[in-house]
Each structure stands twice: as structure tokens, then as C-alpha cells.
N, C-alpha and C. Protein backbone atom coordinates (compact mmCIF):
# COMPACT_ATOMS: atom_id res chain seq x y z
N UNK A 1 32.82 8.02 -31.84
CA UNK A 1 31.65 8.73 -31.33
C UNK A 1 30.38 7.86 -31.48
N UNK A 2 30.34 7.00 -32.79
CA UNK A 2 29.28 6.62 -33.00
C UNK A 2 29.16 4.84 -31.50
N UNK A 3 29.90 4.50 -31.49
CA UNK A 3 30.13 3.52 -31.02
C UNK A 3 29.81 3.98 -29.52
N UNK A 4 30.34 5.03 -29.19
CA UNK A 4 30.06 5.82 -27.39
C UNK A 4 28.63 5.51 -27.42
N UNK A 5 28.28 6.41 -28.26
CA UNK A 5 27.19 6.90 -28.34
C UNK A 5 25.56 6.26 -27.61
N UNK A 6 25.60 4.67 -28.43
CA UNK A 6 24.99 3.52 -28.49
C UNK A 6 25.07 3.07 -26.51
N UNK A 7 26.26 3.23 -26.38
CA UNK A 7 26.89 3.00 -25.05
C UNK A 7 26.00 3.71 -24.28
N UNK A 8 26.21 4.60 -24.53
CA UNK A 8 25.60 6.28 -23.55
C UNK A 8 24.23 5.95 -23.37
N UNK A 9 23.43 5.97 -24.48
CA UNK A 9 22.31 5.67 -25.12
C UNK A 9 21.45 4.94 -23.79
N UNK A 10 22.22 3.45 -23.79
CA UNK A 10 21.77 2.18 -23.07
C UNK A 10 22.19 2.74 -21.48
N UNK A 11 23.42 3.36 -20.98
CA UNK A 11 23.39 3.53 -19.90
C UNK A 11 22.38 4.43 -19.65
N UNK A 12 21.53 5.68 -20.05
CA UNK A 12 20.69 6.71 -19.21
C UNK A 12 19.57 5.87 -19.57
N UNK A 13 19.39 5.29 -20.53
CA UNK A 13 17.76 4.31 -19.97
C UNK A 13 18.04 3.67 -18.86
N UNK A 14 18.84 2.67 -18.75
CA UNK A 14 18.84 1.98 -17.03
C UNK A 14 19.04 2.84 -15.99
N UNK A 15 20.05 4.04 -16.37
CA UNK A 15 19.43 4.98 -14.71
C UNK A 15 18.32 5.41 -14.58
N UNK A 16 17.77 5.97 -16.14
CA UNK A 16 16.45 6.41 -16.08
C UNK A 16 15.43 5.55 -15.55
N UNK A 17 15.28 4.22 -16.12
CA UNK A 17 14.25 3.58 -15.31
C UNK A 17 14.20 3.31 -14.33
N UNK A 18 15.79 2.79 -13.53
CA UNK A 18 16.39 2.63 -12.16
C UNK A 18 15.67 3.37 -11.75
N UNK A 19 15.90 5.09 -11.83
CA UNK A 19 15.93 6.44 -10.89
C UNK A 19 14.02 6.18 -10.73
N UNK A 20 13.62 5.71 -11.79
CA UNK A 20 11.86 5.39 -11.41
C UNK A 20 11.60 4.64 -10.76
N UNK A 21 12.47 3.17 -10.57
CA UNK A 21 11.85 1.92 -9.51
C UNK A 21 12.25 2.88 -8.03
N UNK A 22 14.05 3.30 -8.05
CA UNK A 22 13.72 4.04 -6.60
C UNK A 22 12.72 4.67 -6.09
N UNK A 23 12.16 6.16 -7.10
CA UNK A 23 11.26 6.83 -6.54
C UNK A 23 10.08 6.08 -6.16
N UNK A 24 9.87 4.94 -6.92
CA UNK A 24 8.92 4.43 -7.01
C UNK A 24 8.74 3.83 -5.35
N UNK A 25 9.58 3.54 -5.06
CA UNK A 25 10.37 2.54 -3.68
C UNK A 25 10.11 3.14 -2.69
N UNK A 26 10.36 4.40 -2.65
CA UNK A 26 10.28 5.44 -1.96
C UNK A 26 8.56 6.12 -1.46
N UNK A 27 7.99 5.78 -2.54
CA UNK A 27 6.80 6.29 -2.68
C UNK A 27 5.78 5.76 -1.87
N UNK A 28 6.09 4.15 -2.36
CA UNK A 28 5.65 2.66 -1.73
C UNK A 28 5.87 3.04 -0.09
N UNK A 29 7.04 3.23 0.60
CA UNK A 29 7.18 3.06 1.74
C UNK A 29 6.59 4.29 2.29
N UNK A 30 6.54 5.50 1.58
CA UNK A 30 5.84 6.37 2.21
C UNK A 30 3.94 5.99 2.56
N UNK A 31 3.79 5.68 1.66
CA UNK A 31 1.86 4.91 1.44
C UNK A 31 2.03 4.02 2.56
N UNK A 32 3.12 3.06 2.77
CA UNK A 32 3.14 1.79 3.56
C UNK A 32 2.94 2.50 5.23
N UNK A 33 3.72 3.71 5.30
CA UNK A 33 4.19 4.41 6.88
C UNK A 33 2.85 4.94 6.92
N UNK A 34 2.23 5.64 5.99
CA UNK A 34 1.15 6.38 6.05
C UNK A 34 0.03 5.65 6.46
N UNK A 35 -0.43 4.45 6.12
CA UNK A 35 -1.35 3.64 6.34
C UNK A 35 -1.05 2.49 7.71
N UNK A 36 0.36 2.52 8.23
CA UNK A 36 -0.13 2.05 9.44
C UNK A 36 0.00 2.57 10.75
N UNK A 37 -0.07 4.33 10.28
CA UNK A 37 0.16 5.52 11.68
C UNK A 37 -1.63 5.37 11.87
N UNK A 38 -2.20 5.33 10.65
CA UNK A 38 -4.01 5.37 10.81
C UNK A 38 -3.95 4.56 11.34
N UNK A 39 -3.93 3.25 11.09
CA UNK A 39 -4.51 2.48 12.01
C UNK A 39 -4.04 1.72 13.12
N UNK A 40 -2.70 2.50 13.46
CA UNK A 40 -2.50 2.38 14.84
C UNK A 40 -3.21 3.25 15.95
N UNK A 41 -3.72 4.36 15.17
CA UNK A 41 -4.20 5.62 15.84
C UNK A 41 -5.67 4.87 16.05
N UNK A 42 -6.06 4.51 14.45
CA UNK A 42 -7.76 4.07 14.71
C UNK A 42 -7.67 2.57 14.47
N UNK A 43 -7.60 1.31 15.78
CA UNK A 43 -7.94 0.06 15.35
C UNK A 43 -9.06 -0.52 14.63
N UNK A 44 -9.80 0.31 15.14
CA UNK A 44 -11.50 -0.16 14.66
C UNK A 44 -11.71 -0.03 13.12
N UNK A 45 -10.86 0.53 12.31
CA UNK A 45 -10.55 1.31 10.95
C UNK A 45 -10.06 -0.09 10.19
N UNK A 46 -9.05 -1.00 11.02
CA UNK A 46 -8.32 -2.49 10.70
C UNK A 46 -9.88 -3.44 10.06
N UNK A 47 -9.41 -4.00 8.66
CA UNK A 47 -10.64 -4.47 8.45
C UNK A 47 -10.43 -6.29 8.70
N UNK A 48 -11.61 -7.04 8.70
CA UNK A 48 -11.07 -7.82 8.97
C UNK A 48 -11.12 -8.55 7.60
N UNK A 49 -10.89 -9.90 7.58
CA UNK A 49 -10.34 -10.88 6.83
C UNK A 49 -8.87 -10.20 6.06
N UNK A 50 -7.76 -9.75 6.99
CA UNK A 50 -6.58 -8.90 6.84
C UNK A 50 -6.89 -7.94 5.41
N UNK A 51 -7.26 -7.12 5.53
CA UNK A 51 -7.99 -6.17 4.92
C UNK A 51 -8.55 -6.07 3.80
N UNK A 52 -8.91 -7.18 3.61
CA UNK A 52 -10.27 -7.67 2.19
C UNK A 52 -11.06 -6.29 2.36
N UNK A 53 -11.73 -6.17 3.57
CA UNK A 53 -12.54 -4.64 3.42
C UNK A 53 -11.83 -3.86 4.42
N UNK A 54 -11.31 -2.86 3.70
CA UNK A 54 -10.64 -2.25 4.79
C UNK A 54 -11.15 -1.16 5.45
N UNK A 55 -12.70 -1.58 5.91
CA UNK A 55 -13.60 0.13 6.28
C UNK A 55 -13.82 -1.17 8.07
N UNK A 56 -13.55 -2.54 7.99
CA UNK A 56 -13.52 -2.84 9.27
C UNK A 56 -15.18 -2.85 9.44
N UNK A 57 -15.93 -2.37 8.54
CA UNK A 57 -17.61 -2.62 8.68
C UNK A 57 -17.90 -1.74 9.30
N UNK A 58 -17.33 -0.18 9.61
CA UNK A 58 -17.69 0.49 10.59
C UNK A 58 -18.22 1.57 9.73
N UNK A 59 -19.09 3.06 9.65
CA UNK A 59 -19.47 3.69 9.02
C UNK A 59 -18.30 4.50 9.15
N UNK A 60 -17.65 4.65 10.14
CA UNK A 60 -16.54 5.82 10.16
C UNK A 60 -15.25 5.47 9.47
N UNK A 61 -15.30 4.38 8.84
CA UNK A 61 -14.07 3.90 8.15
C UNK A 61 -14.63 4.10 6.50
N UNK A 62 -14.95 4.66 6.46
CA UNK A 62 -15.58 4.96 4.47
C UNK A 62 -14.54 5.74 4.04
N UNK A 63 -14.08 5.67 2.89
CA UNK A 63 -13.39 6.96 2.08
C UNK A 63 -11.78 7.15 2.53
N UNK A 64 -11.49 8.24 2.95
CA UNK A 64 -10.28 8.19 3.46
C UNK A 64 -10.15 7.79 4.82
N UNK A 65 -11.16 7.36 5.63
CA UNK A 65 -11.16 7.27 6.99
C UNK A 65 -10.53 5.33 6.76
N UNK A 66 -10.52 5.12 5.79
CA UNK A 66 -10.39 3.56 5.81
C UNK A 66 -8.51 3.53 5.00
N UNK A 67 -8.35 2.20 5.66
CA UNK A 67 -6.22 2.19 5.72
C UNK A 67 -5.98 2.70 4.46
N UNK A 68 -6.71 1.58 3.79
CA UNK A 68 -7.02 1.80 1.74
C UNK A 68 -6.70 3.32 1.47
N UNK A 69 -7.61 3.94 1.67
CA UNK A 69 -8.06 5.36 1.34
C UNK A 69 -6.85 5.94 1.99
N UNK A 70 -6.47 5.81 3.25
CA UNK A 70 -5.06 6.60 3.66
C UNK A 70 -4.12 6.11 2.75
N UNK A 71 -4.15 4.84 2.44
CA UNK A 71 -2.86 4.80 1.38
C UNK A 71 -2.87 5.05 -0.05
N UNK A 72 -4.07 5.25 -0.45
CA UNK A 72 -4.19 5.50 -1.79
C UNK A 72 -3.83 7.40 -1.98
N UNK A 73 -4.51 7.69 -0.50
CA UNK A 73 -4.46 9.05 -1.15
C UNK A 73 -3.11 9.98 -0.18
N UNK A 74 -2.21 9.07 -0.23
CA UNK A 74 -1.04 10.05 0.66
C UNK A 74 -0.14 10.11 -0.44
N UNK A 75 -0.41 9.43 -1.72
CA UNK A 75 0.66 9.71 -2.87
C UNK A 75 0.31 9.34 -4.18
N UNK A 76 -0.12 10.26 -4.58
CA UNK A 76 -0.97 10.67 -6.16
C UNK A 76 0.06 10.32 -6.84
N UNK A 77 1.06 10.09 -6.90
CA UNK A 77 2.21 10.27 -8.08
C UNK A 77 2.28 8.62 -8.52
N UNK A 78 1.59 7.62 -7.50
CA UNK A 78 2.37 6.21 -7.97
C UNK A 78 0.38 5.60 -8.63
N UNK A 79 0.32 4.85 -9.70
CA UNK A 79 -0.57 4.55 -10.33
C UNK A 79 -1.59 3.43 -9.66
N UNK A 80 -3.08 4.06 -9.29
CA UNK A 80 -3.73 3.15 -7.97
C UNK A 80 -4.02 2.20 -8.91
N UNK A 81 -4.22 2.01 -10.14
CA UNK A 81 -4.31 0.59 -10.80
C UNK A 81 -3.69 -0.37 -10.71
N UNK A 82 -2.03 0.07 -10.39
CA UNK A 82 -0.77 -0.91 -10.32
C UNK A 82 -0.84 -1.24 -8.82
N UNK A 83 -1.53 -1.21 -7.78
CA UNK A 83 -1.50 -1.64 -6.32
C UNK A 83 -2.11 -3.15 -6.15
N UNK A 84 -1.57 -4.15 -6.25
CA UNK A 84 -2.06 -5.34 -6.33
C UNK A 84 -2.26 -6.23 -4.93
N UNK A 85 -1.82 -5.64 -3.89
CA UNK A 85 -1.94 -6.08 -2.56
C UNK A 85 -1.82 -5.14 -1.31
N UNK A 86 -3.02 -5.14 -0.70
CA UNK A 86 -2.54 -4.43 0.73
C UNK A 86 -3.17 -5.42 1.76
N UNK A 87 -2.12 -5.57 2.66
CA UNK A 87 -2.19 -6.44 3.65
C UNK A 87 -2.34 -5.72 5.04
N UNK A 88 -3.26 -6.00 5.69
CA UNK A 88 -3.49 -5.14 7.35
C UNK A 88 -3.21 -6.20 8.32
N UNK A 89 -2.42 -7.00 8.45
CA UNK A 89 -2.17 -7.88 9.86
C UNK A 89 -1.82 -7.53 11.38
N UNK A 90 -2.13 -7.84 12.64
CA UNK A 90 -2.18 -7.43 13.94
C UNK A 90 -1.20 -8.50 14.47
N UNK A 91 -0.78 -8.07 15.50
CA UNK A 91 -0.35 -9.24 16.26
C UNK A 91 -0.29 -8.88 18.11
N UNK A 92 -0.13 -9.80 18.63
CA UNK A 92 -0.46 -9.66 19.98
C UNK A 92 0.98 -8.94 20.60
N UNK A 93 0.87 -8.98 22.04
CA UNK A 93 2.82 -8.76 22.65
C UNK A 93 3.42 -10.27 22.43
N UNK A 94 2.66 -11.15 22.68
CA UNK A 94 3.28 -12.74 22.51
C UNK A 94 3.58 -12.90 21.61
N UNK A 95 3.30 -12.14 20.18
CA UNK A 95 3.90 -11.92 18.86
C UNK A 95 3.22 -13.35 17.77
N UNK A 96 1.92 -13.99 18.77
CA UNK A 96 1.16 -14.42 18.14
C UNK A 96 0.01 -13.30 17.06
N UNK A 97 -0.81 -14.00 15.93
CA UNK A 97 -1.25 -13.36 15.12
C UNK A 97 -2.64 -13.18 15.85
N UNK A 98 -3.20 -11.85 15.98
CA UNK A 98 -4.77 -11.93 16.19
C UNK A 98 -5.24 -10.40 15.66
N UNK A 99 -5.80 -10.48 14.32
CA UNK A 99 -6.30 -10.10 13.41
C UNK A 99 -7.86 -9.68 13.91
N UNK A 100 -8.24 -10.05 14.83
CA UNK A 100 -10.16 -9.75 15.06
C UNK A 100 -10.40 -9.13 16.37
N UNK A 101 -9.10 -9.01 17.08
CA UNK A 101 -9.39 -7.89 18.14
C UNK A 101 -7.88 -7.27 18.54
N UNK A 102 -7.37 -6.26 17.51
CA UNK A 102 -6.21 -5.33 18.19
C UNK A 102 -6.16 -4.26 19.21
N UNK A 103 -5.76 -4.24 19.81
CA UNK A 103 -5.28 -3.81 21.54
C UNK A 103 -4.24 -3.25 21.64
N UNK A 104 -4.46 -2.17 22.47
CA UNK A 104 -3.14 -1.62 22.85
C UNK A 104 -1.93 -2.22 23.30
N UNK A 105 -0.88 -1.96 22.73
CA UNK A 105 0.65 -2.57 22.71
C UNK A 105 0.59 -3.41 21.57
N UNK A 106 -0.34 -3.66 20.89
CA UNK A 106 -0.09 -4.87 20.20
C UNK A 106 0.51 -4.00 19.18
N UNK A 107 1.04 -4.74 17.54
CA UNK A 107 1.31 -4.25 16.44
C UNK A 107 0.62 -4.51 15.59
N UNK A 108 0.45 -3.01 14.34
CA UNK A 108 -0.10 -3.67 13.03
C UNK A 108 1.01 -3.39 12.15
N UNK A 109 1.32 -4.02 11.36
CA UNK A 109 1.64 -4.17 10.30
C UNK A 109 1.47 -4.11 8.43
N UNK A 110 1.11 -3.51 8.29
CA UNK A 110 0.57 -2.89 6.62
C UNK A 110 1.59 -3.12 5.38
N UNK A 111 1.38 -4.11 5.07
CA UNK A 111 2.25 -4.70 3.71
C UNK A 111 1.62 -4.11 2.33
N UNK A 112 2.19 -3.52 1.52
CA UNK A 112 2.25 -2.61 0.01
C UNK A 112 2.41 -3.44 -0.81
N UNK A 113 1.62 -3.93 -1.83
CA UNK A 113 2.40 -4.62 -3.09
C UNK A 113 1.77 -4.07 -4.36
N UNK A 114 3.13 -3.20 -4.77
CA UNK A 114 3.29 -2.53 -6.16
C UNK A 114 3.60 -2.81 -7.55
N UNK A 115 2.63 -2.81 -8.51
CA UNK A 115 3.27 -3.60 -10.12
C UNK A 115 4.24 -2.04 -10.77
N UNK A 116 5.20 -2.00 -10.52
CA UNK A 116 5.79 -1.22 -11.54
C UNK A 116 5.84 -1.20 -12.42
N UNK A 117 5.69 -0.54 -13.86
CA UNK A 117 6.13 -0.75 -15.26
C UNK A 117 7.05 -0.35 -15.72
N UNK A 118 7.99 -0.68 -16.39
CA UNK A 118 9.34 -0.38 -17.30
C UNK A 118 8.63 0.62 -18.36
N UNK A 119 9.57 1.17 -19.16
CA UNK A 119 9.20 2.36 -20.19
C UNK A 119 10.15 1.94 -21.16
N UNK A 120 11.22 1.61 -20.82
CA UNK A 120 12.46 1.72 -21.95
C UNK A 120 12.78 -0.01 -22.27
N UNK A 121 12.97 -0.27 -23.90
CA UNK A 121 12.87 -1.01 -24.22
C UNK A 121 14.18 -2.18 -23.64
N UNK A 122 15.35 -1.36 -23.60
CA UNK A 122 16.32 -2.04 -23.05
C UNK A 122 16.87 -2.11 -21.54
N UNK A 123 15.40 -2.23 -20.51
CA UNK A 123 15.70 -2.54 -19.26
C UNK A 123 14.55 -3.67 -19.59
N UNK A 124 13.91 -3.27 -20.41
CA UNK A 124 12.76 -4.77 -20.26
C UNK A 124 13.37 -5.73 -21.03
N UNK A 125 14.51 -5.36 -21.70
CA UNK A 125 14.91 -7.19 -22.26
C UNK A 125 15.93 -7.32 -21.60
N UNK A 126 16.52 -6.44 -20.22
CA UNK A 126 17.36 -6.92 -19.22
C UNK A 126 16.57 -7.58 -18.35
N UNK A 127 15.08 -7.26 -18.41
CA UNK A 127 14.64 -7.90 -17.46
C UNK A 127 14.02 -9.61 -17.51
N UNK A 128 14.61 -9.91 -18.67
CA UNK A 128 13.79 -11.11 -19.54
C UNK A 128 12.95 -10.65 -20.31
N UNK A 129 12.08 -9.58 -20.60
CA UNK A 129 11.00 -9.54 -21.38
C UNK A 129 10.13 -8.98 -20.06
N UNK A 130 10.38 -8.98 -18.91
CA UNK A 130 8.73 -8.41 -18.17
C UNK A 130 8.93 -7.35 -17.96
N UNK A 131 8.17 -6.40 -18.40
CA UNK A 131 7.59 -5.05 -18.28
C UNK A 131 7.29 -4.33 -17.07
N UNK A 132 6.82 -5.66 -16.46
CA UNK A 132 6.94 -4.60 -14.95
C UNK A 132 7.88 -5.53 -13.60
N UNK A 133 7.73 -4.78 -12.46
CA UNK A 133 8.27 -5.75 -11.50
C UNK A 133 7.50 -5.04 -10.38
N UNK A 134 7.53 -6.39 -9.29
CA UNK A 134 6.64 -6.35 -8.12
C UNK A 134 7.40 -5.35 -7.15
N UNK A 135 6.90 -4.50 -6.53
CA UNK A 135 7.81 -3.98 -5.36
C UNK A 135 6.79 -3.94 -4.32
N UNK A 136 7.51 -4.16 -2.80
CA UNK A 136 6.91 -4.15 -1.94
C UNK A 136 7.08 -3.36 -0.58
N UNK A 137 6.12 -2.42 -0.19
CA UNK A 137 7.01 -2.30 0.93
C UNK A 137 5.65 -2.66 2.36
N UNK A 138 6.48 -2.97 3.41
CA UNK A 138 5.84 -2.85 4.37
C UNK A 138 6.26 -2.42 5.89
N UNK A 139 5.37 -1.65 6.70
CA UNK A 139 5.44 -0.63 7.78
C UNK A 139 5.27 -1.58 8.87
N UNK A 140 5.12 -1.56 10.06
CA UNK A 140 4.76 -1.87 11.34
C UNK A 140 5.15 -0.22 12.65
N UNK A 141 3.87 -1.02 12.90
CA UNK A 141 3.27 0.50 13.87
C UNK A 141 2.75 -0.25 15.17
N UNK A 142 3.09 0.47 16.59
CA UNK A 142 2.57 -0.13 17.69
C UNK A 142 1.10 0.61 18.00
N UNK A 143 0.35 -0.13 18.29
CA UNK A 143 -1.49 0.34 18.44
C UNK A 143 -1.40 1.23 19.44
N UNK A 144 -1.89 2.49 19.06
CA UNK A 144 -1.98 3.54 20.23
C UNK A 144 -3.45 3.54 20.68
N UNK A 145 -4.04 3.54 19.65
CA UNK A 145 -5.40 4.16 20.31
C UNK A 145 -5.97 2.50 20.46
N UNK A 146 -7.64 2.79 21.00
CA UNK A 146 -8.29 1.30 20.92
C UNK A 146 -9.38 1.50 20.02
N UNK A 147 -10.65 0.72 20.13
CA UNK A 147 -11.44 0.73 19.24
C UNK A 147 -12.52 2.07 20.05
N UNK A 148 -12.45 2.01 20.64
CA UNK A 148 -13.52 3.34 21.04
C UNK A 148 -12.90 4.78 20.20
N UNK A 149 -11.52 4.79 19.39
CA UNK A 149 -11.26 5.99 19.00
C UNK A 149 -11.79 5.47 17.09
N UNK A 150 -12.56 6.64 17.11
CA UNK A 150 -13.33 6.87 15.88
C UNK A 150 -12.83 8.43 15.01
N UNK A 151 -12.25 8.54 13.72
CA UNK A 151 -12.49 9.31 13.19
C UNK A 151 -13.67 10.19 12.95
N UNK A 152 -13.71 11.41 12.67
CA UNK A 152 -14.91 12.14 11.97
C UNK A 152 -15.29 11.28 11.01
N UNK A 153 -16.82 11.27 10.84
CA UNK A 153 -17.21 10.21 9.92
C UNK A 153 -17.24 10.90 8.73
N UNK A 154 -16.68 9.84 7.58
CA UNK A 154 -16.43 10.33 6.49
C UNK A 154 -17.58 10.60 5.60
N UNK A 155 -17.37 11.36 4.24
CA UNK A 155 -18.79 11.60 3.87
C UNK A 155 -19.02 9.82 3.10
N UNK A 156 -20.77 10.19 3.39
CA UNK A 156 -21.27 8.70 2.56
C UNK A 156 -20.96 8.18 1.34
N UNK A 157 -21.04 6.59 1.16
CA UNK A 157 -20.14 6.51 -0.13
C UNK A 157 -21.68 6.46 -1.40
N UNK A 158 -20.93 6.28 -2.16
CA UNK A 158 -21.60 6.03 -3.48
C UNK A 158 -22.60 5.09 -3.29
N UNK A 159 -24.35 5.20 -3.54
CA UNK A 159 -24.74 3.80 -3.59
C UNK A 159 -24.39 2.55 -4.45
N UNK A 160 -24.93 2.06 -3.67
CA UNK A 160 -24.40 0.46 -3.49
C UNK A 160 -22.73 0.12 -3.06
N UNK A 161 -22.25 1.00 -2.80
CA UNK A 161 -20.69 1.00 -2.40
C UNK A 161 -20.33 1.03 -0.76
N UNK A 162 -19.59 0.02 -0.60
CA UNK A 162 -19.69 0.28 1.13
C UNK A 162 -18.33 0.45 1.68
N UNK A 163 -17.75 0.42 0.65
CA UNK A 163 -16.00 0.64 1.07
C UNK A 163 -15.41 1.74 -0.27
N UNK A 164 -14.58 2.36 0.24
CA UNK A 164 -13.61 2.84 -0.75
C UNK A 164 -12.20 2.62 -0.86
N UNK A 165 -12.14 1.99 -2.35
CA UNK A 165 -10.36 1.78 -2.59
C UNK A 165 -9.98 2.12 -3.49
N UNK A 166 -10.89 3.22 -4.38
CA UNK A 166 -10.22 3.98 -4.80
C UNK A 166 -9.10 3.22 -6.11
N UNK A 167 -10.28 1.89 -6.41
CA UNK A 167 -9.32 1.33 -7.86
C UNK A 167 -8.66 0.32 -7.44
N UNK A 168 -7.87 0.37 -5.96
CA UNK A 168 -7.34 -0.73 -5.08
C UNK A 168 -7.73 -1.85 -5.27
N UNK A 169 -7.47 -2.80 -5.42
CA UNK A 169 -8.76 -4.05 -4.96
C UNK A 169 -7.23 -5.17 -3.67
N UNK A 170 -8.00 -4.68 -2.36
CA UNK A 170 -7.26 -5.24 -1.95
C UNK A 170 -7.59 -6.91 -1.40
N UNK A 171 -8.38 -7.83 -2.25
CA UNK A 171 -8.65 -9.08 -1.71
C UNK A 171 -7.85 -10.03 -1.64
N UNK A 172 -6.71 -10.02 -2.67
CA UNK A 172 -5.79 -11.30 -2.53
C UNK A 172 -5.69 -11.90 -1.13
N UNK A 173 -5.49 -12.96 -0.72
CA UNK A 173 -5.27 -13.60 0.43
C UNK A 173 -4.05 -12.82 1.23
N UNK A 174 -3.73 -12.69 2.20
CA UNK A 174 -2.55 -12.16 2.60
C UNK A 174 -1.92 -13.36 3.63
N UNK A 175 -0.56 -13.39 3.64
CA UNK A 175 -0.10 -14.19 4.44
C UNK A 175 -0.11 -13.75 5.55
């Protein structure tokens, strides 16, 4: 019994944490789908330098009207501190990249990058020692609307604040 036991022990931590990276997985791709139905609907919302600011410089992209804000707030359950990349890239029908003016037919694409954390001591020394792991997910959506379609403008942000991410910080470079 005692010997099972130890066994048992170690197997429901790895499903347990497993059963968390899935949901976690799951969660990711839902934020990922969620954020590029917006801004296929609203291009003008697409920020540029692939979504360093993701309000696109427009007043109607503040708060939740901006990709950020749709993805931060379509799933409360996954931790907006642990979001270490969101990527907004466009591309033409020639399936060349053009990021500074999306058009109908073209695609966007919205890449997720998630720091997960481990909880249980014996998936993190399966994992080498790291505590968390990167997960990623990403969507592609064909551009419906153009830039003349504008959301209700969102309420004003905080002074001195001209974007909301909501903890996000989405600047890393994106490929």
C-alpha cells in the first residue's frame, strides 16, 4: 500500500497539472478566436507596429474596443500578468505581409503567447526545474469589414493612458 501509494501520489499531480496546461490551451485559443473575429469585423481597431498599440491610434479602439481588450476580457479565468505576447499581423490575397493597410479579403491573424505556471512540485522537476511553460495559440480570420466600420466609442481612458491592456504589455517584436 505504502509503495502504491507514492505511485498514485505522483500520477494525479501530472494529470492534475496536465488537466491545467489543457484548460489552459483551451482558454488561450478561445482569447486567440475572440480577438481576431474583432478585428476582422473592425480593421481600423488592427494597431500598427503588429500590435505594439493595439487601439490602431483611433479613439474608438480604447478599452475593450481594442484586439488587447477583446482578448483580455473574453476569459477572466487565465492570469493577464502571464500574457507575454500578442501579435496582430495582416496579410494581402498574394499572401504577402501588409500590416498598414488591411482590406477586404485579406487575413488577420492574432498570435497568443501564454506563461503558464506549474503548482506541483513533481511536474516541475519533470520539467527540468521550470515552473512555467510557454503556450501559444494563434487564430486567423478573413477581413470582413473595412476601416470605415467603427465600434461604439469606448468610454475614455484613464489620464495620461491612451491604450488599454489591461496588464498585457503587448510590445515584444512579433515575427
Amino acid at each position: 500500500m505504502a509503495l502504491s501509494m507514492v505511485f498514485l501520489v505522483f500520477l494525479f499531480q501530472g494529470v492534475f497539472d496536465l488537466g491545467r496546461v489543457y484548460f489552459a490551451l483551451v482558454m488561450l485559443n478561445n482569447t486567440a478566436s475572440e480577438g481576431s473575429h474583432w478585428a476582422a469585423n473592425y480593421p481600423g481597431c488592427i494597431g500598427a507596429n503588429n500590435g505594439a498599440n493595439s487601439t490602431g491610434g483611433y479613439p474608438w479602439c480604447y478599452y475593450n474596443n481594442s484586439v488587447v481588450g477583446r482578448l483580455i476580457n473574453e476569459e477572466q479565468t487565465l492570469d493577464q500578468n502571464n500574457f507575454t505576447k500578442v501579435c496582430t499581423t495582416t496579410l494581402d490575397a498574394s499572401g504577402s505581409s501588409n500590416n498598414t493597410t488591411p482590406t477586404n479579403n485579406n487575413t488577420v491573424t492574432v498570435t497568443v503567447t501564454y506563461q503558464h505556471t506549474f503548482v506541483t512540485p513533481f511536474v516541475i522537476m519533470l520539467n527540468g526545474g521550470n515552473s512555467t511553460l510557454n503556450l501559444t495559440a494563434s487564430e486567423q480570420e478573413v477581413i470582413r469589414g473595412d476601416w470605415s466600420d467603427k465600434p461604439a466609442i469606448a468610454a475614455k481612458p484613464p489620464s495620461g493612458s491612451i491604450t488599454y491592456q489591461g496588464g498585457v504589455n503587448p510590445s515584444p517584436v512579433c515575427p
